[in-house]
C-alpha atoms as a PDB file:
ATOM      1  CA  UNK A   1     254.146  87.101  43.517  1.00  0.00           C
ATOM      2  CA  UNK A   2     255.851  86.916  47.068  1.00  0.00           C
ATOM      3  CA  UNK A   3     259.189  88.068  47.704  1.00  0.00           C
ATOM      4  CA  UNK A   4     262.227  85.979  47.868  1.00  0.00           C
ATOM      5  CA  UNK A   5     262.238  86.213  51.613  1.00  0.00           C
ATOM      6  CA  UNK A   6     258.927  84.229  52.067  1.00  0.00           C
ATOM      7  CA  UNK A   7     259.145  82.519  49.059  1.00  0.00           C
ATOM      8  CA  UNK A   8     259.851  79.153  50.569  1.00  0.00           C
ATOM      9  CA  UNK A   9     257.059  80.088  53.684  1.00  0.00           C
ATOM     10  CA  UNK A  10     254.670  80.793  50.764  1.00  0.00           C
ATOM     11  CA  UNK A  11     255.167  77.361  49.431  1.00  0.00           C
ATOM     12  CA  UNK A  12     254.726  75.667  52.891  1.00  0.00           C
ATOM     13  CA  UNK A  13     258.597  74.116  52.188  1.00  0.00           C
ATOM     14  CA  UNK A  14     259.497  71.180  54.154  1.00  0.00           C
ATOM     15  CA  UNK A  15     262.960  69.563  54.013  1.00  0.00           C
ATOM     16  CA  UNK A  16     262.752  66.143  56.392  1.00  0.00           C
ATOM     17  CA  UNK A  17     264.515  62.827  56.273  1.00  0.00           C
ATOM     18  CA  UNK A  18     267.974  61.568  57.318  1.00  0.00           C
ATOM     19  CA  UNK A  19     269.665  60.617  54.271  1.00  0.00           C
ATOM     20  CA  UNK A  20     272.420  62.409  51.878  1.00  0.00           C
ATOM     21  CA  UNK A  21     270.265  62.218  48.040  1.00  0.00           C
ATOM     22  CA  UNK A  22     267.955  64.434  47.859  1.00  0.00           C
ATOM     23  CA  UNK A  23     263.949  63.599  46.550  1.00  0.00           C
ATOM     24  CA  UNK A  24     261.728  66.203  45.615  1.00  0.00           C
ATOM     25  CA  UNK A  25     257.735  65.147  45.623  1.00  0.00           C
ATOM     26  CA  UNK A  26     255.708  67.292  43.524  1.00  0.00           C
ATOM     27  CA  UNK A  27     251.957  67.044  43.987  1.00  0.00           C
ATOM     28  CA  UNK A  28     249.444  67.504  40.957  1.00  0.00           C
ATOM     29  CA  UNK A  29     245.810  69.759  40.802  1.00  0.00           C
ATOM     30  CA  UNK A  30     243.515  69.185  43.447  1.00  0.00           C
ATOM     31  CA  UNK A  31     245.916  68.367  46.303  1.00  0.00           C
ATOM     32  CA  UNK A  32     248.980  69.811  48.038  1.00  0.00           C
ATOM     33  CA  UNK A  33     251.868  68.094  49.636  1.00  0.00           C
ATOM     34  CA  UNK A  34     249.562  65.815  51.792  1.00  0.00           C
ATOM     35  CA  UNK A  35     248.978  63.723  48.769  1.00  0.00           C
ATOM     36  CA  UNK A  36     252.234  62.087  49.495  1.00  0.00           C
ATOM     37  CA  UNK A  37     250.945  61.104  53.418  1.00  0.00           C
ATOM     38  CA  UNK A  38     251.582  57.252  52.846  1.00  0.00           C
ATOM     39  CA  UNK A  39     254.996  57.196  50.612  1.00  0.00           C
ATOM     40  CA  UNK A  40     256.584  59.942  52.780  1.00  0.00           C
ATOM     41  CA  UNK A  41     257.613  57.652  55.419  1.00  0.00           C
ATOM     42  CA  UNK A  42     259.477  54.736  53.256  1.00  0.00           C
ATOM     43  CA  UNK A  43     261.339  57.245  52.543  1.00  0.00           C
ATOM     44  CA  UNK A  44     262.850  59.257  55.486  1.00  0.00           C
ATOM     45  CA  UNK A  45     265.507  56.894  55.925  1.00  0.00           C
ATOM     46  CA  UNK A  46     267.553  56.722  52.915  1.00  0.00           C
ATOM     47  CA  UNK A  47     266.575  59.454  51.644  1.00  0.00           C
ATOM     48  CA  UNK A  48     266.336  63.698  52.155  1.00  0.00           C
ATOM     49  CA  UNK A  49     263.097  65.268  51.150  1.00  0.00           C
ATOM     50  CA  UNK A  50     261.768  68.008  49.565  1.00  0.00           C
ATOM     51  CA  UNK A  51     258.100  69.054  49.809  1.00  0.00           C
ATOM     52  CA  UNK A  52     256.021  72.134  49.007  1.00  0.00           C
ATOM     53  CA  UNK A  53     252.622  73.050  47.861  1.00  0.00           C
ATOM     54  CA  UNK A  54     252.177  74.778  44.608  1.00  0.00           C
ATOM     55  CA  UNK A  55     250.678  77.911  44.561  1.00  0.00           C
ATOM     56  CA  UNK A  56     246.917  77.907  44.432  1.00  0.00           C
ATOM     57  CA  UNK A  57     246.694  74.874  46.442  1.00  0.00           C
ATOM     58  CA  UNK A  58     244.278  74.687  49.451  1.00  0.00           C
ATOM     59  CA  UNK A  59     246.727  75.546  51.532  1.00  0.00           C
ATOM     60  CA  UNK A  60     248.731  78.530  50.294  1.00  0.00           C
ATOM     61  CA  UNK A  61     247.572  81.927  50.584  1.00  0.00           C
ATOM     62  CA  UNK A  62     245.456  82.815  47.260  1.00  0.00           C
ATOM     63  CA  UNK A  63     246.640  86.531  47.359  1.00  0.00           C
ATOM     64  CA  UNK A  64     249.875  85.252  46.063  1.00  0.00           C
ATOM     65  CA  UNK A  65     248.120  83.375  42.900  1.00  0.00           C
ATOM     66  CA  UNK A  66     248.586  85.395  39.740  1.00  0.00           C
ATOM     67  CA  UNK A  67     246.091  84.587  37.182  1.00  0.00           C
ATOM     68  CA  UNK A  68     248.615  85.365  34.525  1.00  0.00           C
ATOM     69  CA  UNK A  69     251.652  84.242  35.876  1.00  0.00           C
ATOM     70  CA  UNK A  70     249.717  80.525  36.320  1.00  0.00           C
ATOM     71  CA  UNK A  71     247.942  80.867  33.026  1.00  0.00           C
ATOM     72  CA  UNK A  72     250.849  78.608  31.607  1.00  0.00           C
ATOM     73  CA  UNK A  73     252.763  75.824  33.467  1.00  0.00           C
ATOM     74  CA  UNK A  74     255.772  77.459  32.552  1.00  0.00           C
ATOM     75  CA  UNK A  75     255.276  80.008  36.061  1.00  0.00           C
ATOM     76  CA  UNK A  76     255.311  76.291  37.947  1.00  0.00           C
ATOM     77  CA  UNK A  77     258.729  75.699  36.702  1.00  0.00           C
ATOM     78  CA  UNK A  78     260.099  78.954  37.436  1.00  0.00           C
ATOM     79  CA  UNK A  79     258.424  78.522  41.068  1.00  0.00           C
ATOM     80  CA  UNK A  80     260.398  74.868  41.443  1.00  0.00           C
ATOM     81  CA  UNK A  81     263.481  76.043  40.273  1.00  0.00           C
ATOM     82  CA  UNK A  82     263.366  79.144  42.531  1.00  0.00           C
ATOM     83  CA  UNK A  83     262.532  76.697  45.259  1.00  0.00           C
ATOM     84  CA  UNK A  84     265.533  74.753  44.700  1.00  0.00           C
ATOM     85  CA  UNK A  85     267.585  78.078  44.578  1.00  0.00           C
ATOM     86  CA  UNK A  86     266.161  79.140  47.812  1.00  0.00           C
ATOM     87  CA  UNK A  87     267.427  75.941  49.073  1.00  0.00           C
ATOM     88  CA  UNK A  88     271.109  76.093  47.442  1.00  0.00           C
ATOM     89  CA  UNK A  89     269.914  72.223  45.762  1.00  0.00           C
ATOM     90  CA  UNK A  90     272.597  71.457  43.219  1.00  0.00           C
ATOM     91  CA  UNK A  91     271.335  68.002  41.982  1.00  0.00           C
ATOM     92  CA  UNK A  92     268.268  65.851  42.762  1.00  0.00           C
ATOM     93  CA  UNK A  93     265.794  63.422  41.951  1.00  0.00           C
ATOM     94  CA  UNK A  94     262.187  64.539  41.058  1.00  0.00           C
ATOM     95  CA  UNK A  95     259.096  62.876  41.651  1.00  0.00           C
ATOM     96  CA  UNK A  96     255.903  64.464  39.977  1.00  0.00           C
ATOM     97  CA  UNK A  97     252.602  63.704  39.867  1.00  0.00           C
ATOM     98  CA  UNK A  98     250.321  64.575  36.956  1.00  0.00           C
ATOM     99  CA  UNK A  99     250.649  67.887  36.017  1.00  0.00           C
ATOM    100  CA  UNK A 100     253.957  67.868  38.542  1.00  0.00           C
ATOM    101  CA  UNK A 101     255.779  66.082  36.180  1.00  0.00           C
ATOM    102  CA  UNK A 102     256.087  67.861  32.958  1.00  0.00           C
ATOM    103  CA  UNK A 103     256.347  71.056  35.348  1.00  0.00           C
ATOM    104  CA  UNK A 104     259.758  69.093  36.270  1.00  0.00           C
ATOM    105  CA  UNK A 105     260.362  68.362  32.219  1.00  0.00           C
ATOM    106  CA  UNK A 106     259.883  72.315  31.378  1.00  0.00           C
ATOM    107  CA  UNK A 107     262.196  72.882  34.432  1.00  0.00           C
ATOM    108  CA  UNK A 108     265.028  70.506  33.153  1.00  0.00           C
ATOM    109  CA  UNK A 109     265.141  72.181  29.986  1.00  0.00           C
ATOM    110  CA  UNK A 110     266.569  75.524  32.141  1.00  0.00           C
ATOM    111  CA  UNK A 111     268.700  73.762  34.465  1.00  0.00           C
ATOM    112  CA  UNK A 112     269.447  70.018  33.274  1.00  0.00           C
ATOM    113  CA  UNK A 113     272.256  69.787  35.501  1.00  0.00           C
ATOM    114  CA  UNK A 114     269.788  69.959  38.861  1.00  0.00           C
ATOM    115  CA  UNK A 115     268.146  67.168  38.012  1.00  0.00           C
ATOM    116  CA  UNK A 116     269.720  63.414  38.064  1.00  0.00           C
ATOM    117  CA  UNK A 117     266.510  61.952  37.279  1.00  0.00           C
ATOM    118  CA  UNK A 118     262.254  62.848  36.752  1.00  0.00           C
ATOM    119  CA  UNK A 119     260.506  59.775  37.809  1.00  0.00           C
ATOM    120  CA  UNK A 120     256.665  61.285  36.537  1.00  0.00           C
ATOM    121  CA  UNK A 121     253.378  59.537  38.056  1.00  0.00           C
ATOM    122  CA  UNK A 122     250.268  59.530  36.179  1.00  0.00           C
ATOM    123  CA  UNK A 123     251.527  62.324  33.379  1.00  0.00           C
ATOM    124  CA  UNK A 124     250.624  63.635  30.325  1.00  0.00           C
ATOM    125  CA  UNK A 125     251.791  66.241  27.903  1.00  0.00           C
ATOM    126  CA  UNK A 126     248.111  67.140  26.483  1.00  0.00           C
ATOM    127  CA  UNK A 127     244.902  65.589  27.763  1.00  0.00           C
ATOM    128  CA  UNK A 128     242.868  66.542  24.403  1.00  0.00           C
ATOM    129  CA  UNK A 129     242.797  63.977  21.582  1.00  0.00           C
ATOM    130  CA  UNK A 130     244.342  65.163  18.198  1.00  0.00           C
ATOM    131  CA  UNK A 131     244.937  63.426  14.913  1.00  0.00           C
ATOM    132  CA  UNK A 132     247.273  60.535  15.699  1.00  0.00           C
ATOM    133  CA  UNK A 133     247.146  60.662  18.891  1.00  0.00           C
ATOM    134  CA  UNK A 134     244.777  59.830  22.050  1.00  0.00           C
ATOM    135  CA  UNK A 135     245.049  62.239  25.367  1.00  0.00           C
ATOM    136  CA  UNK A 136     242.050  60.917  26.331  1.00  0.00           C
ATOM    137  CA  UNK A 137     239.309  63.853  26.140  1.00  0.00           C
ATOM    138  CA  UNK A 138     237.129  65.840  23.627  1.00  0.00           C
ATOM    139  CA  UNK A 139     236.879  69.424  23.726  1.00  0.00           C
ATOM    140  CA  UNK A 140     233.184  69.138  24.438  1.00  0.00           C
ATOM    141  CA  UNK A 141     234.260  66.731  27.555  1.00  0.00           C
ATOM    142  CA  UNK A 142     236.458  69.514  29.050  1.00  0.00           C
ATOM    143  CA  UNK A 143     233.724  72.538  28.234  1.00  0.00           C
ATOM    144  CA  UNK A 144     231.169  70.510  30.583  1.00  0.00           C
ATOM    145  CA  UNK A 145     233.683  70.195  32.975  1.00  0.00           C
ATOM    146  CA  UNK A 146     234.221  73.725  32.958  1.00  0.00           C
ATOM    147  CA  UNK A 147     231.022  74.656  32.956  1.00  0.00           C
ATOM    148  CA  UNK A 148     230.169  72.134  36.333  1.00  0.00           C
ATOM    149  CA  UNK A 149     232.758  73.628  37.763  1.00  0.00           C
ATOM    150  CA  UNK A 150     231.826  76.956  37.602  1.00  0.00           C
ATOM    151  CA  UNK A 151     227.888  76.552  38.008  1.00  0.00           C
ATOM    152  CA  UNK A 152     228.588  74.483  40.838  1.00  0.00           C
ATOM    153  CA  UNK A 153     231.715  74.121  42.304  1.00  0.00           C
ATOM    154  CA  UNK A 154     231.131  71.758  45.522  1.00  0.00           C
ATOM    155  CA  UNK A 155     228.421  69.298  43.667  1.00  0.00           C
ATOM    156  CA  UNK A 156     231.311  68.898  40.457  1.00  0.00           C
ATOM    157  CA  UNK A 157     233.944  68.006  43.414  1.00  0.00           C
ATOM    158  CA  UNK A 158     231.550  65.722  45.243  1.00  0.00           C
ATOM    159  CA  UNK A 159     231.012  63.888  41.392  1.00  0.00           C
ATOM    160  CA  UNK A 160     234.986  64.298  40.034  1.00  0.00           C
ATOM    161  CA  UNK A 161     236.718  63.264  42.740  1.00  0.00           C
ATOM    162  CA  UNK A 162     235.290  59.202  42.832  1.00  0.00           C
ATOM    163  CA  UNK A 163     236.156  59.422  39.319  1.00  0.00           C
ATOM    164  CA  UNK A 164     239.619  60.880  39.295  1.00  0.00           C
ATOM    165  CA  UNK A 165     240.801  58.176  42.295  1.00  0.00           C
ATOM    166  CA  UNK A 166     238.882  55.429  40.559  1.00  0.00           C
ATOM    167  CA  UNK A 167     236.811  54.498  43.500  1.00  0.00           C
ATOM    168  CA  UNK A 168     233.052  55.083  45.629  1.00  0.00           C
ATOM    169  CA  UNK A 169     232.539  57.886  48.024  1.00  0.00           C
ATOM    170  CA  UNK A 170     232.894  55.803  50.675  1.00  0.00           C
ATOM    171  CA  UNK A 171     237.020  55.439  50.030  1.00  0.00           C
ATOM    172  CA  UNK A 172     239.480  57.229  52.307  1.00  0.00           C
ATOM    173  CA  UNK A 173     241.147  57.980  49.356  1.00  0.00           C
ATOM    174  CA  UNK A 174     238.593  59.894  47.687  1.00  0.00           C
ATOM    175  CA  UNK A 175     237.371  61.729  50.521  1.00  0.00           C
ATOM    176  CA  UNK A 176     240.978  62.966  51.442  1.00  0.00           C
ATOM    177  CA  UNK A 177     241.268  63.889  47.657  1.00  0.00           C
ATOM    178  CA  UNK A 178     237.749  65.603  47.915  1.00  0.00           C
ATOM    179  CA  UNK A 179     239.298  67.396  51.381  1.00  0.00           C
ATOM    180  CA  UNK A 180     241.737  68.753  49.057  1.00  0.00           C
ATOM    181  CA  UNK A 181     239.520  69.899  46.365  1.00  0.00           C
ATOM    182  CA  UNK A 182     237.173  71.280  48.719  1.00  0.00           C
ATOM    183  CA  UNK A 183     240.358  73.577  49.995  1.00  0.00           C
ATOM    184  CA  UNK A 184     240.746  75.339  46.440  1.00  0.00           C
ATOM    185  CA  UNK A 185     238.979  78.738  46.068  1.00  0.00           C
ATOM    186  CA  UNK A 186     237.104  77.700  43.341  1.00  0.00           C
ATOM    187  CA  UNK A 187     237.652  80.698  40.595  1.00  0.00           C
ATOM    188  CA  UNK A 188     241.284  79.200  41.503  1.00  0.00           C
ATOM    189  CA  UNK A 189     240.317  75.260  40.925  1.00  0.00           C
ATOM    190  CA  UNK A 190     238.604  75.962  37.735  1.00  0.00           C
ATOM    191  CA  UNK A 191     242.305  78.552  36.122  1.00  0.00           C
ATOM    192  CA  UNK A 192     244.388  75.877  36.854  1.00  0.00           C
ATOM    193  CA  UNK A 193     242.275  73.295  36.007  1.00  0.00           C
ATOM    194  CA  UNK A 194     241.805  75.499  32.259  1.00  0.00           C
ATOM    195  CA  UNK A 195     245.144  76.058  32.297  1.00  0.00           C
ATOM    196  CA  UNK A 196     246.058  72.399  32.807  1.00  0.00           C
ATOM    197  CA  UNK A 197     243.945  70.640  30.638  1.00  0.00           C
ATOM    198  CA  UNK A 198     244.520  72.845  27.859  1.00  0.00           C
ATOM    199  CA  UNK A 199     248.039  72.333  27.705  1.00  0.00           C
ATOM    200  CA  UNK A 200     249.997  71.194  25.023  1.00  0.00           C
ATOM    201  CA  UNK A 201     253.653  70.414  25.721  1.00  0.00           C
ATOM    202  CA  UNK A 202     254.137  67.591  22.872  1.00  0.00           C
ATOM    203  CA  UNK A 203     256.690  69.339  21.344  1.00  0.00           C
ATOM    204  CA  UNK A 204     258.671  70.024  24.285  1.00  0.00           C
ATOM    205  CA  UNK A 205     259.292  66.211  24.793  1.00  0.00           C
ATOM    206  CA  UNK A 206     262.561  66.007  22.440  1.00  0.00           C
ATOM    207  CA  UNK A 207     264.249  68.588  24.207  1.00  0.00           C
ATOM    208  CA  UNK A 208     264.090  66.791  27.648  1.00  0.00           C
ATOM    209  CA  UNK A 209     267.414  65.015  28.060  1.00  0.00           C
ATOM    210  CA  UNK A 210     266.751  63.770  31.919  1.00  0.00           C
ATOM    211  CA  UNK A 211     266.281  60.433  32.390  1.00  0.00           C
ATOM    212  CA  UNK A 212     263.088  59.874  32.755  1.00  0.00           C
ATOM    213  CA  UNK A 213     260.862  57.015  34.828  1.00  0.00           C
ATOM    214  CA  UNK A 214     257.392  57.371  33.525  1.00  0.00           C
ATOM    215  CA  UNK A 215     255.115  55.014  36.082  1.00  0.00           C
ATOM    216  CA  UNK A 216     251.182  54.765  35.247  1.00  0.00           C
ATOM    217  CA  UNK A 217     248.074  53.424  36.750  1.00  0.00           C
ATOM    218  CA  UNK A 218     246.633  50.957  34.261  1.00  0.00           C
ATOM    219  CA  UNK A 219     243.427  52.667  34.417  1.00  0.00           C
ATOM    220  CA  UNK A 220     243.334  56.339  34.919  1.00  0.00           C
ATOM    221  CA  UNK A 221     240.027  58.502  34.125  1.00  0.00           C
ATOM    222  CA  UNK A 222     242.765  61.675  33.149  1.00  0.00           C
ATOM    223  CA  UNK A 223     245.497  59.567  31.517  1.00  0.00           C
ATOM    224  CA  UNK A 224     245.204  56.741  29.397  1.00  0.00           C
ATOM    225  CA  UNK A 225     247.725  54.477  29.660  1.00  0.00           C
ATOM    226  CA  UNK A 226     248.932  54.476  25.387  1.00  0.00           C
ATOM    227  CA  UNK A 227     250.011  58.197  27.154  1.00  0.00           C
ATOM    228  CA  UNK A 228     252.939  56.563  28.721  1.00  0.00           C
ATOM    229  CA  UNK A 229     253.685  54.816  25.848  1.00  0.00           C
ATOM    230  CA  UNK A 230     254.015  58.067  23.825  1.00  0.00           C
ATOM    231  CA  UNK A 231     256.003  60.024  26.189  1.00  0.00           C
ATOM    232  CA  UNK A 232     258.748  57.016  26.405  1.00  0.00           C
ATOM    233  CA  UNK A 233     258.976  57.460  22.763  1.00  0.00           C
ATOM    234  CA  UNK A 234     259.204  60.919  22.399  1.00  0.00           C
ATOM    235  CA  UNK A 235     261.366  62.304  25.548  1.00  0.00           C
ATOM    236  CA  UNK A 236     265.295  62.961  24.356  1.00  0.00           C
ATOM    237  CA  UNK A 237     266.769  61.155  27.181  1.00  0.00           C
ATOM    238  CA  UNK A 238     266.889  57.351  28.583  1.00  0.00           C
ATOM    239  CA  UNK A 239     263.028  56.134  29.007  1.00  0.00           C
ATOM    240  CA  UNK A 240     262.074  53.849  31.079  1.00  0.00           C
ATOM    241  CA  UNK A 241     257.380  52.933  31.391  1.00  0.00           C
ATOM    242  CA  UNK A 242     256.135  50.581  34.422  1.00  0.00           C
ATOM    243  CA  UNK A 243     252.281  50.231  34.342  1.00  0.00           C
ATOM    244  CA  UNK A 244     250.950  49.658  38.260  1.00  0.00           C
ATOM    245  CA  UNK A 245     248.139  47.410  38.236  1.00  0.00           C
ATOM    246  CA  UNK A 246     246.432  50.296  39.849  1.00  0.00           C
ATOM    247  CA  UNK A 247     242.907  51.994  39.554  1.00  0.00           C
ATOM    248  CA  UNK A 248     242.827  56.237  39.405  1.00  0.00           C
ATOM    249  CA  UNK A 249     244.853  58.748  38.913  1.00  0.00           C
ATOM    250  CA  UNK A 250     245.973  59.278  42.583  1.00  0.00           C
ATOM    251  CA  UNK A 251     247.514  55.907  42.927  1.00  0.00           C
ATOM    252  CA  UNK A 252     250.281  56.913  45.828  1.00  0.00           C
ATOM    253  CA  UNK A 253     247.322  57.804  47.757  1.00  0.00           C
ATOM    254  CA  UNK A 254     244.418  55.259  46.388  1.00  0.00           C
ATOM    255  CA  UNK A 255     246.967  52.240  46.282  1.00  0.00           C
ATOM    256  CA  UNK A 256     249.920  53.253  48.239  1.00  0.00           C
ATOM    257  CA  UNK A 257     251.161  49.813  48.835  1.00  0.00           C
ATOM    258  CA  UNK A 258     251.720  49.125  45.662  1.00  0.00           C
ATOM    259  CA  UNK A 259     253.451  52.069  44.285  1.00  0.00           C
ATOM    260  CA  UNK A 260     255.891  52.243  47.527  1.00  0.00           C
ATOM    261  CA  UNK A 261     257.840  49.416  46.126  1.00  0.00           C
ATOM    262  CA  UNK A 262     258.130  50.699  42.418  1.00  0.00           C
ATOM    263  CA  UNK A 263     258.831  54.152  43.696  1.00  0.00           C
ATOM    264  CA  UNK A 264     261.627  53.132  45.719  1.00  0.00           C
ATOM    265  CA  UNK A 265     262.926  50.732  43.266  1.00  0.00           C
ATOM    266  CA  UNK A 266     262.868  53.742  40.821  1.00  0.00           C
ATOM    267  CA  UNK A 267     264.812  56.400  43.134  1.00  0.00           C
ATOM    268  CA  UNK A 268     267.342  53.441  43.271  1.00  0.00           C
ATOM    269  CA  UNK A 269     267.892  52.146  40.128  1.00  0.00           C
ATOM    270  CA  UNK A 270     269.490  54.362  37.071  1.00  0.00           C
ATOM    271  CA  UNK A 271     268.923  54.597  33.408  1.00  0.00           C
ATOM    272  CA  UNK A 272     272.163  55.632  32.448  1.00  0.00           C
END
């Protein structure tokens, strides 16, 4: 763990834009703050903005990942909030992709106050299918995926990332998600992918009192969409589910011009 005085450096933290309400964009596994490349700009102008990488990403230094500390996502949400102390943020809105956004719904259960709203991409509280209810995956699916990436972590990037974005290797979208991939040292890649995937945070979802704005691709190879569904039911605060007519799991980068318009109708509008 870095100290406090790089803290922010470690996390490559960039604060840009012009306006007074402050956005935070979280990325999810595989990518880093460059995932948000395409929304960034719609947003500069009405709004200021938070980015950082989270640790183990391609581009942070992996002497400062701790195999334990990251073992749970819990070590995420200390990292945002610390962030946000760094920066002396006192309320904002969150946007988190995949993984990114119940690292903002463990984080609101510390410090509800910091957050006015979570508006999650693409997330899910457990990605392994249990008794009444579907996350999507069988253990057996996530032991191969273990295994490929550990026997061979370049070919299992080259074959996961056209599945995660939902599209050929011939996509801009894929290949920058593959760039990103690529960038992860893989005994990294494959603890936070273990970490992630085996996560259960189901019964975490009543405490959350945030208002929460849970958008969804309508097909997504991590996160089906009856996922969305269940989260609007079971978070404690105001719910709100819009399903983009999207394909993947990366849709801000796959099919930015159609979640620009949601997203920023989303910051805008309130629940409550």
């Amino acid at each position: 763990m870095c100290s406090a005085s790089t803290f922010l450096e470690a996390h490559n933290v960039r604060v840009v834009g012009d306006g007074e309400e402050l956005v935070v964009l979280a990325h999810g596994f595989g990518t880093d703050q460059s995932v948000w490349v395409h929304v960034l700009p719609h947003l500069i102008d009405d709004y200021k903005v938070i980015l950082f990488d989270n640790m183990g990403a391609g581009t942070t230094d992996p002497e400062y990942f701790s195999f334990s500390r990251y073992s749970s996502l819990h070590g995420y949400a200390e990292d945002l909030i610390n962030i946000l102390d760094e920066l002396e943020i006192t309320s904002c809105i969150y946007v988190g992709h995949s993984v990114a956004g119940m690292v903002g719904c463990l984080a609101s259960l510390d410090r509800p106050n910091i957050f006015s709203k979570i508006i999650m991409i693409s997330a899910s509280p457990r990605y392994l299918n249990d008794k009444d209810y579907f996350g999507g995956f069988e253990q057996d699916d996530l032991n191969q995926l273990f295994q490929a990436m550990q026997s061979n972590f370049k070919a299992w990037v080259s074959g996961f990332a056209p599945l995660a974005v939902g599209a050929d290797i011939t996509c801009i979208a894929v290949q920058e998600f593959s760039r990103t991939l690529f960038n992860i040292r893989p005994d990294i890649a494959f603890s936070v992918a273990k970490t992630i995937f085996q996560s259960d945070l189901r019964n975490m979802l009543p405490k959350v009192t945030v208002p929460c704005h849970i958008l969804q691709s309508a097909r997504d190879l991590a996160v089906p969409v009856i996922v969305s569904d269940y989260l609007h039911q079971r978070l404690g605060g105001a719910t709100i589910v819009e399903v983009f007519q999207t394909e993947g799991h990366l849709p801000q980068l796959s099919a930015a011009e159609v979640v620009i318009p949601v997203l920023r109708r989303h910051l805008h509008g309130n629940l409550v």
